[in-house]
C-alpha atoms as a PDB file:
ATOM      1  CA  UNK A   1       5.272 -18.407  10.397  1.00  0.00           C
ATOM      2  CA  UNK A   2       8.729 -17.478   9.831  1.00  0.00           C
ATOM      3  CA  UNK A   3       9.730 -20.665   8.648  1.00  0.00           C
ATOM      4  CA  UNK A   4       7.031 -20.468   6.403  1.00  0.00           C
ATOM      5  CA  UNK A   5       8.020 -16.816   4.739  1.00  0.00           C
ATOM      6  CA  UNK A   6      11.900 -17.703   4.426  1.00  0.00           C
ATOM      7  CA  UNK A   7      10.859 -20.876   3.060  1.00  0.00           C
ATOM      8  CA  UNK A   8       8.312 -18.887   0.007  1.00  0.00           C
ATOM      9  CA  UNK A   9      11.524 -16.725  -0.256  1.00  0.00           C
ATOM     10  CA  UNK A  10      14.326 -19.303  -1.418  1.00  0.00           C
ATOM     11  CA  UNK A  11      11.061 -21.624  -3.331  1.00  0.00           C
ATOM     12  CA  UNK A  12      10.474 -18.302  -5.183  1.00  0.00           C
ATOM     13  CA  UNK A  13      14.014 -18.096  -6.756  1.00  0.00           C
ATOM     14  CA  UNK A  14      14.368 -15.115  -4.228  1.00  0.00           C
ATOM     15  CA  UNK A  15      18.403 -16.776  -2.560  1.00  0.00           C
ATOM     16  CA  UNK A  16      19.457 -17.620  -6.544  1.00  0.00           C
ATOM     17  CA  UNK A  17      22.490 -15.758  -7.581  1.00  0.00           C
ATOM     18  CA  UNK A  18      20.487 -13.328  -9.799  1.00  0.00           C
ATOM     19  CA  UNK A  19      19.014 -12.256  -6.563  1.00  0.00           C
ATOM     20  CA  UNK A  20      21.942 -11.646  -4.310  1.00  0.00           C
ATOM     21  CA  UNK A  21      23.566  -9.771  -7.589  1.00  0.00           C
ATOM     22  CA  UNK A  22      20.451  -7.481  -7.570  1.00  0.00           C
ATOM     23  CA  UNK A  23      21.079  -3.864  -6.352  1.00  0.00           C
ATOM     24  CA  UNK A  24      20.907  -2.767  -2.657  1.00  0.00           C
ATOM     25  CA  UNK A  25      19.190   0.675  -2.510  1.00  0.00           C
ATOM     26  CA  UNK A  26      19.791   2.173   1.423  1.00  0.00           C
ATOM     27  CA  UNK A  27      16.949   4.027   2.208  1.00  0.00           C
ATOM     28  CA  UNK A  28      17.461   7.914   1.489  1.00  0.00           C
ATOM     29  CA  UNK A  29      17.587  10.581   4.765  1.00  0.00           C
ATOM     30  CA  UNK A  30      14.212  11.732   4.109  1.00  0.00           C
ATOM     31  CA  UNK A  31      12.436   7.862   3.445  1.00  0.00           C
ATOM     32  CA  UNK A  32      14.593   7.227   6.533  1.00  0.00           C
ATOM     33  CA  UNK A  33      13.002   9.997   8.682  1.00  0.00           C
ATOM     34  CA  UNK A  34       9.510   9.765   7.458  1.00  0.00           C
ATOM     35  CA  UNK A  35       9.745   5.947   8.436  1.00  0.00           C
ATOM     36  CA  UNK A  36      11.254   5.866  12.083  1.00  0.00           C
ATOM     37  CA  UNK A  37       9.133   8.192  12.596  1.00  0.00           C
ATOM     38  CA  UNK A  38       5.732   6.964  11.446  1.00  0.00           C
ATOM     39  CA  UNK A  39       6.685   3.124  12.348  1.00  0.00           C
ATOM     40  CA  UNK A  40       8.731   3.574  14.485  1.00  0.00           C
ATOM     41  CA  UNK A  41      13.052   2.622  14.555  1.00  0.00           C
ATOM     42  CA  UNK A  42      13.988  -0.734  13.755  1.00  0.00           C
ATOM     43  CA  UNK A  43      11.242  -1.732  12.002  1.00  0.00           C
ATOM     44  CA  UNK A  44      12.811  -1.288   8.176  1.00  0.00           C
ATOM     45  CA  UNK A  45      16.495  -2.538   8.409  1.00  0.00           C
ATOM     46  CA  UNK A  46      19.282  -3.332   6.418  1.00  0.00           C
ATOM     47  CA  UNK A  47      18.988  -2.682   2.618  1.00  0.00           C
ATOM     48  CA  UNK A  48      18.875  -5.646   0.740  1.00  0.00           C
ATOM     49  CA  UNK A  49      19.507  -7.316  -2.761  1.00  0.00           C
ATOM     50  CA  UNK A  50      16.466  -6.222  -4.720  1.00  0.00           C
ATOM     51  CA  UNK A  51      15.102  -7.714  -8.127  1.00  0.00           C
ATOM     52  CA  UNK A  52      12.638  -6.370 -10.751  1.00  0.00           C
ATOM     53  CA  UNK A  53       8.999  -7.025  -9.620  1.00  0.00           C
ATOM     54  CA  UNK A  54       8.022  -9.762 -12.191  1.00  0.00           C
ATOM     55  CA  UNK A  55       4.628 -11.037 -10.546  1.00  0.00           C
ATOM     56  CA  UNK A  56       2.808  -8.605  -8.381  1.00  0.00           C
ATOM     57  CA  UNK A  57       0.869 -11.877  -6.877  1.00  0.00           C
ATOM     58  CA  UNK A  58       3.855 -12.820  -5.106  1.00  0.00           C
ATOM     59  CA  UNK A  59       4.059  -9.698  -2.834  1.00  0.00           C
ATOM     60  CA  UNK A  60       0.302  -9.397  -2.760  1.00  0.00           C
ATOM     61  CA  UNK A  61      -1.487 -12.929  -3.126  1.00  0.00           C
ATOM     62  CA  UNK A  62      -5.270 -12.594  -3.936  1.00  0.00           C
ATOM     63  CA  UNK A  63      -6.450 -14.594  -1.470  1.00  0.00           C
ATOM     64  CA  UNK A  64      -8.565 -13.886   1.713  1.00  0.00           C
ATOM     65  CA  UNK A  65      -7.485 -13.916   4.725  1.00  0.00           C
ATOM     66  CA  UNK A  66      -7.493 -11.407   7.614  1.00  0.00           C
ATOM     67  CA  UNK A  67      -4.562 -10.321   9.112  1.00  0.00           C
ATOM     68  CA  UNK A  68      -4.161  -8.172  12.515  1.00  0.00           C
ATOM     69  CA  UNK A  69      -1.697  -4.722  12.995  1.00  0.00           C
ATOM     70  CA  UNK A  70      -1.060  -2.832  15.031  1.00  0.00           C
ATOM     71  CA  UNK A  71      -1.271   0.970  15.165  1.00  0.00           C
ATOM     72  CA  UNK A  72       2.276   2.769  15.672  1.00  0.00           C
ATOM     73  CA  UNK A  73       0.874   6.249  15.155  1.00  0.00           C
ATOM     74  CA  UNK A  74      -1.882   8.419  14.771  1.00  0.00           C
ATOM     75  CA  UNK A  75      -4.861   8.862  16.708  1.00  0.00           C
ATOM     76  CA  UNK A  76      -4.974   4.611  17.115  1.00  0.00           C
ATOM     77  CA  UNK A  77      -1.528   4.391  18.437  1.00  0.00           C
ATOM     78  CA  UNK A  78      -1.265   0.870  20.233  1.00  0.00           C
ATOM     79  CA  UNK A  79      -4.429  -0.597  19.258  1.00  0.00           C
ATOM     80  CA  UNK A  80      -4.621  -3.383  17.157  1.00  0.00           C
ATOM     81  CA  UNK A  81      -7.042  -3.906  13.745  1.00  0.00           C
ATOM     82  CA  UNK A  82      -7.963  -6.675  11.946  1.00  0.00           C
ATOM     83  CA  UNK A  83      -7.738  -5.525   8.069  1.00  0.00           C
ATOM     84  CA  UNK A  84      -9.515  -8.347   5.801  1.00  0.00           C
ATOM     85  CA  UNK A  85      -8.588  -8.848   2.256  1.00  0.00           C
ATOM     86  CA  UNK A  86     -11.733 -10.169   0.873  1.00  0.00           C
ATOM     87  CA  UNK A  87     -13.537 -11.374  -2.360  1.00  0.00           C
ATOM     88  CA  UNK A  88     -16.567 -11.037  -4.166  1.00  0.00           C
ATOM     89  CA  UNK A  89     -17.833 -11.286  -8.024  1.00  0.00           C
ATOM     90  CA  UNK A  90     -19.229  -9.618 -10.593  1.00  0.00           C
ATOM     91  CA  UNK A  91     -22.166 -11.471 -12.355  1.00  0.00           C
ATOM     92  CA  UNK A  92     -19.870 -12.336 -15.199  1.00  0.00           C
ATOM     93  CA  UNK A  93     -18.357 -15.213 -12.043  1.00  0.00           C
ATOM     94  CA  UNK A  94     -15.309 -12.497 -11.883  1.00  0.00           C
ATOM     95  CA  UNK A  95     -13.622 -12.214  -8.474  1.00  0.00           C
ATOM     96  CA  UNK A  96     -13.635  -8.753  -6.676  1.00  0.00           C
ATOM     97  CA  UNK A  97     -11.369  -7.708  -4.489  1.00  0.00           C
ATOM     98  CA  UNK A  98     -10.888  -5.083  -1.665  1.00  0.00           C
ATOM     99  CA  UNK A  99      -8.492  -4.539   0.857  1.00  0.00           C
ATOM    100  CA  UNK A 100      -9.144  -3.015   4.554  1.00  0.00           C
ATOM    101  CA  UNK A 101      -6.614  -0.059   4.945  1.00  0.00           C
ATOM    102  CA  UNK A 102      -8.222   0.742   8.497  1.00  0.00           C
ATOM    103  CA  UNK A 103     -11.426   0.088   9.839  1.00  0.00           C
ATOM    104  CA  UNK A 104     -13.581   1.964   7.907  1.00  0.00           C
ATOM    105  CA  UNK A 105     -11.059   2.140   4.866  1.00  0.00           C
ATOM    106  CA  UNK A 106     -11.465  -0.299   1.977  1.00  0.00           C
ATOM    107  CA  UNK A 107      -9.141  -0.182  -1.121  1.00  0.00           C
ATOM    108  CA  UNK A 108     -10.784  -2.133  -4.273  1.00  0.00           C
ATOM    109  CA  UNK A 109      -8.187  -4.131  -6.472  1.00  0.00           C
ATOM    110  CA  UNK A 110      -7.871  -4.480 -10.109  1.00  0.00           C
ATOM    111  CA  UNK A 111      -5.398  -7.108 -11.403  1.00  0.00           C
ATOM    112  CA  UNK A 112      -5.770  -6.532 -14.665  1.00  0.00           C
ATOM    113  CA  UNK A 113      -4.667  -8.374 -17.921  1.00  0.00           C
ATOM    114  CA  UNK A 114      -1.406  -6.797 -17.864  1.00  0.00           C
ATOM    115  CA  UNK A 115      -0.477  -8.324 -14.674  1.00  0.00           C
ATOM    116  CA  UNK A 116      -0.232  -5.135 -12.725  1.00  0.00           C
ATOM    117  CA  UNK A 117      -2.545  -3.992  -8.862  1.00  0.00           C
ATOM    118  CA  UNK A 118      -4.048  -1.766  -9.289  1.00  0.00           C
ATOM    119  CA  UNK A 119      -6.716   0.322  -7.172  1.00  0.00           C
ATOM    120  CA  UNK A 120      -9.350   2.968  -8.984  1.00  0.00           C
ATOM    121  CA  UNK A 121     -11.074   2.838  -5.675  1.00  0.00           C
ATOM    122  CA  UNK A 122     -11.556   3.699  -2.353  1.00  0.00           C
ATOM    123  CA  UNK A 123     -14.009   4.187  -0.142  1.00  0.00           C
ATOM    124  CA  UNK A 124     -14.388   5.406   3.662  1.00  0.00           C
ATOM    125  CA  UNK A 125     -17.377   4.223   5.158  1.00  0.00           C
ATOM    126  CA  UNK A 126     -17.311   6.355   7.805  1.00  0.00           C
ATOM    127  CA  UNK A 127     -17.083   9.608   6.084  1.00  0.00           C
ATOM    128  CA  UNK A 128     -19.609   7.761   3.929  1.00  0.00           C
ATOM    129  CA  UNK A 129     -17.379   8.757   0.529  1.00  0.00           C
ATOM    130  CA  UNK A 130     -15.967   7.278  -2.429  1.00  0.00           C
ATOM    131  CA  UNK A 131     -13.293   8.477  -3.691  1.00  0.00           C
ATOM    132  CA  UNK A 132     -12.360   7.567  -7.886  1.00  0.00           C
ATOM    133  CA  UNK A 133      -9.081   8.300  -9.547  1.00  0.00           C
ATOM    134  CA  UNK A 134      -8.631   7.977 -13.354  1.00  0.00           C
ATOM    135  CA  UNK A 135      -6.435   6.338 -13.896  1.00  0.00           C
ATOM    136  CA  UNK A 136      -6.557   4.311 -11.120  1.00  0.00           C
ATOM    137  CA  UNK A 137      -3.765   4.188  -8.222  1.00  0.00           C
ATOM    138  CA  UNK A 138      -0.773   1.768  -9.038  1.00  0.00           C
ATOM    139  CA  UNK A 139      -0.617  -0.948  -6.187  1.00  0.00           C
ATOM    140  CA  UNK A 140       2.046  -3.389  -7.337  1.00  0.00           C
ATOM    141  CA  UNK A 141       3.084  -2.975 -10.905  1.00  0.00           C
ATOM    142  CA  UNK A 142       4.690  -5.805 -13.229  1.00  0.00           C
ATOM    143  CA  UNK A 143       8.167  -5.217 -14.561  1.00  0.00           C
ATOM    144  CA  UNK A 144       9.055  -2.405 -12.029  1.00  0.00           C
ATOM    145  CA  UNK A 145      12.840  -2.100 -11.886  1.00  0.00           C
ATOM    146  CA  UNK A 146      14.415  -1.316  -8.194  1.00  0.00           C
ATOM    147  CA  UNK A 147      14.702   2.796  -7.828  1.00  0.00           C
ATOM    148  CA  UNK A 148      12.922   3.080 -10.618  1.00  0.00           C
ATOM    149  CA  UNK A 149       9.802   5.731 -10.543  1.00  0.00           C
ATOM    150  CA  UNK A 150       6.903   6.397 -12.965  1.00  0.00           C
ATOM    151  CA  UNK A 151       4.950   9.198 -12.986  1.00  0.00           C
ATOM    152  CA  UNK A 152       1.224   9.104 -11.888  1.00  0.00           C
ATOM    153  CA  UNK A 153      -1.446  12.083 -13.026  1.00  0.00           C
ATOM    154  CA  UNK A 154      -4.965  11.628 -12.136  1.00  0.00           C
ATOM    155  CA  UNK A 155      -8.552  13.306 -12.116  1.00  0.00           C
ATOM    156  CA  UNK A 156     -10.079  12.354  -8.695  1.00  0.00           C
ATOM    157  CA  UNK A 157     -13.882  12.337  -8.082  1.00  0.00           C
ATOM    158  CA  UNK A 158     -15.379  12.359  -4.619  1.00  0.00           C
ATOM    159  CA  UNK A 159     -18.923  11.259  -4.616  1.00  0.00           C
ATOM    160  CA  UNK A 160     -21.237  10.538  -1.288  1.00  0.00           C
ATOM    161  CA  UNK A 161     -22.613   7.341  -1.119  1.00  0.00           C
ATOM    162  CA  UNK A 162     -25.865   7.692  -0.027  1.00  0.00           C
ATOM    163  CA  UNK A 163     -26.088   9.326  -3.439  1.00  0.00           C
ATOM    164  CA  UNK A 164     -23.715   8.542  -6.037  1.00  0.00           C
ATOM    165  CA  UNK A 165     -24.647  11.075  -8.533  1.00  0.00           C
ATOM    166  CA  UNK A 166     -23.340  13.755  -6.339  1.00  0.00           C
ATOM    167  CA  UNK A 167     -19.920  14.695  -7.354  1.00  0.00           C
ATOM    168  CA  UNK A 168     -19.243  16.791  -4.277  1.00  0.00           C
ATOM    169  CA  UNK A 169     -15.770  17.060  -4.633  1.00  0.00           C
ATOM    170  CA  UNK A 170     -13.365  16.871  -7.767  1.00  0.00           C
ATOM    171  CA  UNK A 171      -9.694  17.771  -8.521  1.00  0.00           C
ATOM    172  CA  UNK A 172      -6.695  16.535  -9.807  1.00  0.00           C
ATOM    173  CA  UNK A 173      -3.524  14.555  -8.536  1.00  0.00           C
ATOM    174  CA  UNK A 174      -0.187  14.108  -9.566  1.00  0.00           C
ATOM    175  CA  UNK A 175       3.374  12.947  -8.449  1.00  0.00           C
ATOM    176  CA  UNK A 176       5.498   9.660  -8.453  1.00  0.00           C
ATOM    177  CA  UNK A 177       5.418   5.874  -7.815  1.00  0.00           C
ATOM    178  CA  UNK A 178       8.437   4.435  -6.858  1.00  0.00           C
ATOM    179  CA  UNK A 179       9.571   1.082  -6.173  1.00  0.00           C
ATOM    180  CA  UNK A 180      12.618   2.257  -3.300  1.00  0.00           C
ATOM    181  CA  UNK A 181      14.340  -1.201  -2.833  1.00  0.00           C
ATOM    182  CA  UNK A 182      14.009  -4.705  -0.501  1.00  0.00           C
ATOM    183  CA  UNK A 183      14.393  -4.021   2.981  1.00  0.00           C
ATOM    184  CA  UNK A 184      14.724  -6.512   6.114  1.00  0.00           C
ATOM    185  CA  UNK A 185      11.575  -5.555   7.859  1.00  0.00           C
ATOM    186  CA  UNK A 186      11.159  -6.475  11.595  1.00  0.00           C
ATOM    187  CA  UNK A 187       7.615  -6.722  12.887  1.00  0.00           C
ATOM    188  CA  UNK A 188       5.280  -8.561  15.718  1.00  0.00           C
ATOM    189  CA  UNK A 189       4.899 -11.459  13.450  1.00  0.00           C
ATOM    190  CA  UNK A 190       8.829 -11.702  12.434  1.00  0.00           C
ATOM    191  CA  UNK A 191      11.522 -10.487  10.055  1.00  0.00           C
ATOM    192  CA  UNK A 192      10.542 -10.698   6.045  1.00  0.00           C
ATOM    193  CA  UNK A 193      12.278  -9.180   3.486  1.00  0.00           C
ATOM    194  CA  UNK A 194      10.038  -7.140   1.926  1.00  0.00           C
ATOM    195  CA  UNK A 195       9.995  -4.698  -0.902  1.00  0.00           C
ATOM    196  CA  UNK A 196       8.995  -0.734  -0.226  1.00  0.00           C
ATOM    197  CA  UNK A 197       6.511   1.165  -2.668  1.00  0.00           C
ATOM    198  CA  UNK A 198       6.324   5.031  -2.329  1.00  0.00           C
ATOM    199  CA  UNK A 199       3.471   6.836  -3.604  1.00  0.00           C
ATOM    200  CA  UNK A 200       4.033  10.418  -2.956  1.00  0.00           C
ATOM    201  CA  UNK A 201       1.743  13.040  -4.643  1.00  0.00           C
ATOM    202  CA  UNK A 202       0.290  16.523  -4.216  1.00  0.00           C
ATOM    203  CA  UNK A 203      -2.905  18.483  -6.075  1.00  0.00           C
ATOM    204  CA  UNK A 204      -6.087  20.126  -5.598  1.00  0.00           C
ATOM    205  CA  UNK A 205      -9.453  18.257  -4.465  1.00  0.00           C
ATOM    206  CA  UNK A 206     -11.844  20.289  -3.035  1.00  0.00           C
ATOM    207  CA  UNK A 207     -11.034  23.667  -1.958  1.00  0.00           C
ATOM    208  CA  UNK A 208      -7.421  23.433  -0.861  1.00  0.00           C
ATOM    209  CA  UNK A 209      -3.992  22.408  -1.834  1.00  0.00           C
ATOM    210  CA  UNK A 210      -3.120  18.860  -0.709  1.00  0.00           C
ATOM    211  CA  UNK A 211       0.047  16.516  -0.623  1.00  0.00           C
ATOM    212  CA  UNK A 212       0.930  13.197   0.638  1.00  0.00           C
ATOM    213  CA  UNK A 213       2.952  10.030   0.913  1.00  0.00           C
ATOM    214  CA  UNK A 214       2.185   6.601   1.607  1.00  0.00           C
ATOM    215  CA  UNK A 215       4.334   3.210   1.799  1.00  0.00           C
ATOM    216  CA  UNK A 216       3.680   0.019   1.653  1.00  0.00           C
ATOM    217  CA  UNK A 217       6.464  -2.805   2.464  1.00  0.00           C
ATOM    218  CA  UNK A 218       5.443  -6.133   0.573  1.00  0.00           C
ATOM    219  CA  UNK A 219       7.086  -9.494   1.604  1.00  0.00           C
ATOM    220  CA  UNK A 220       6.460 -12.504  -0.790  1.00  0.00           C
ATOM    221  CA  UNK A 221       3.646 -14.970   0.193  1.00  0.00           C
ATOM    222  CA  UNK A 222       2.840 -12.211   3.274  1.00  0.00           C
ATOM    223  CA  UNK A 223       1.257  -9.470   1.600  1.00  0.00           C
ATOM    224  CA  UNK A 224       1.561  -5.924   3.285  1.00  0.00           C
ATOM    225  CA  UNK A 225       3.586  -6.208   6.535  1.00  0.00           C
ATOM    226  CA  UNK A 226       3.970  -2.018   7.343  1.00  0.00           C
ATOM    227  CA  UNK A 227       2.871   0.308   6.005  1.00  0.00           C
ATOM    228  CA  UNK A 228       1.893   4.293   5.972  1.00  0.00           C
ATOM    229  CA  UNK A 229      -1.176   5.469   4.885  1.00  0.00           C
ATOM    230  CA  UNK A 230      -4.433   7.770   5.545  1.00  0.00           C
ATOM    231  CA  UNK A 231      -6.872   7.202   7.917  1.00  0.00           C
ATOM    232  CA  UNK A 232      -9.748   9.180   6.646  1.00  0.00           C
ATOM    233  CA  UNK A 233     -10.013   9.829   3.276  1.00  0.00           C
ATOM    234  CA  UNK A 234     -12.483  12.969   3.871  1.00  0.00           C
ATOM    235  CA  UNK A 235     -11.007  14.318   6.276  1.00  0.00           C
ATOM    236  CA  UNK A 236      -7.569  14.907   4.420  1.00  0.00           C
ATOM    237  CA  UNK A 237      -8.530  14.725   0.594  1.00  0.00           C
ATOM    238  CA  UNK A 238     -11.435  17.503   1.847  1.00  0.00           C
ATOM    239  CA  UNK A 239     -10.518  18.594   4.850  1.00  0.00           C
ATOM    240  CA  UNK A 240      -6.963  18.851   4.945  1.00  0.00           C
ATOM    241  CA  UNK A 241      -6.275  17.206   8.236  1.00  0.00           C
ATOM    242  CA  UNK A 242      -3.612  15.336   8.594  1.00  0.00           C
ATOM    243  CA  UNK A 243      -4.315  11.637   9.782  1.00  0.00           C
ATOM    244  CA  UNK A 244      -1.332   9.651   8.627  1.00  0.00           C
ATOM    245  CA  UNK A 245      -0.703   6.505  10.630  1.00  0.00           C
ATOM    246  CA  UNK A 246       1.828   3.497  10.396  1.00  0.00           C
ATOM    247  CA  UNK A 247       0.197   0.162  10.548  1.00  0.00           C
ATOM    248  CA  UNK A 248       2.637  -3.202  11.708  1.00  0.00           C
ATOM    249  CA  UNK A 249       1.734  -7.082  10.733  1.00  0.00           C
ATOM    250  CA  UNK A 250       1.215  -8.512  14.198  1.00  0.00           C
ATOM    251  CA  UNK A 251      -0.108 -12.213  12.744  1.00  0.00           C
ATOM    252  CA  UNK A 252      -1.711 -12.648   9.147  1.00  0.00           C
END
């Protein structure tokens, strides 16, 4: 498998000169901190050259497949989960797609006609919510520069869904997206170099103050292979319990 990845990474154009004259971003103290201590230390590395993001595809193919993790911290430490990326369509023949971001979390993708991921949706089955941002959540976003940050403001609507029509919960969101740079990441099923997108935001939903921030490290033809996100939707968009964990590719 890691044949396979380093192989993606010099067919993609990713060991031409105009990648080893990108910029190399180190991580800042605070990235570094919330990192080694979510994932754990060792698992980002070494900064490395990074490029502008020109096709979101190539750090997050649309295609199914069902890779495992494991848990690093939260309430699953040590277990591993099986997180699907899977299709369906639309009547139209259009392909949807969602993305497991724990058992009983599902992100949907958009890939738009601009190029960019996108995700308007998620839902926690256990908690039995959706939850619906306008506009949606940026994923992986065409023509992102390394270091560079754009700034997100959303309306968010939680609705139940045994019964859609009931907007329970509503609020709004807002904060930055930032592309942080290309990182050597080390996990159970090898060493990629993989980009890192921060999505850090705060707001009201519900009755109480809320802020967060989630990663996701992105290595060409591999998809996600860490990341840091929320367990249960409810429980900290409503809430306001924290239930962070870091999630590590074991095989994909």
């Amino acid at each position: 498998m890691r044949a396979l990845v380093i192989a993606m990474f010099v067919v993609l154009g990713f060991g031409s000169q105009a990648w080893a004259d990108g910029p190399v971003l180190p991580l800042g103290v605070d990235d570094q901190q919330e990192i080694t201590n979510t994932l754990g230390a060792g698992v980002v590395g070494a900064a490395l050259p990074s490029n502008p993001i020109t096709d979101p595809l190539q750090y997050f193919p649309l295609q199914e497949r069902a890779p495992v993790y494991q848990v690093t911290s939260g309430p699953n430490t040590g277990k591993n989960q099986t997180l699907r990326v899977m299709k369906g369509k639309r009547p139209a023949g259009n392909a949807a797609w969602r993305v497991e971001l724990s058992p009983s979390l599902f992100g949907f993708i958009n890939a738009g006609g601009t190029g960019d991921l996108i995700m308007p949706a998620v839902s926690d089955t256990d908690e039995g919510v959706v939850v619906v941002t306008t506009p949606a959540n940026p994923f992986v976003l065409k023509g992102m520069n390394p270091g560079e940050s754009r700034s997100v403001s959303q309306s968010v609507s939680v609705n139940y869904l045994d019964d859609p029509t009931d907007q329970r919960y509503s609020g709004s969101l807002s904060g930055t997206y930032t592309y942080v740079g290309t990182y050597q990441v080390t996990v159970p099923a090898g060493t990629y170099p993989a980009i890192a997108l921060r999505l850090k935001f705060s707001g009201k939903v519900g009755p109480a103050h809320t802020e967060d921030t989630a990663y996701y490290f992105l290595a060409p033809g591999a998809g996600i292979v860490a990341m840091i996100s929320q367990e249960d939707v409810e429980a900290f968009w409503i809430i306001h319990i924290d239930t962070t964990s870091g999630k590590v590719l074991v095989s994909s």
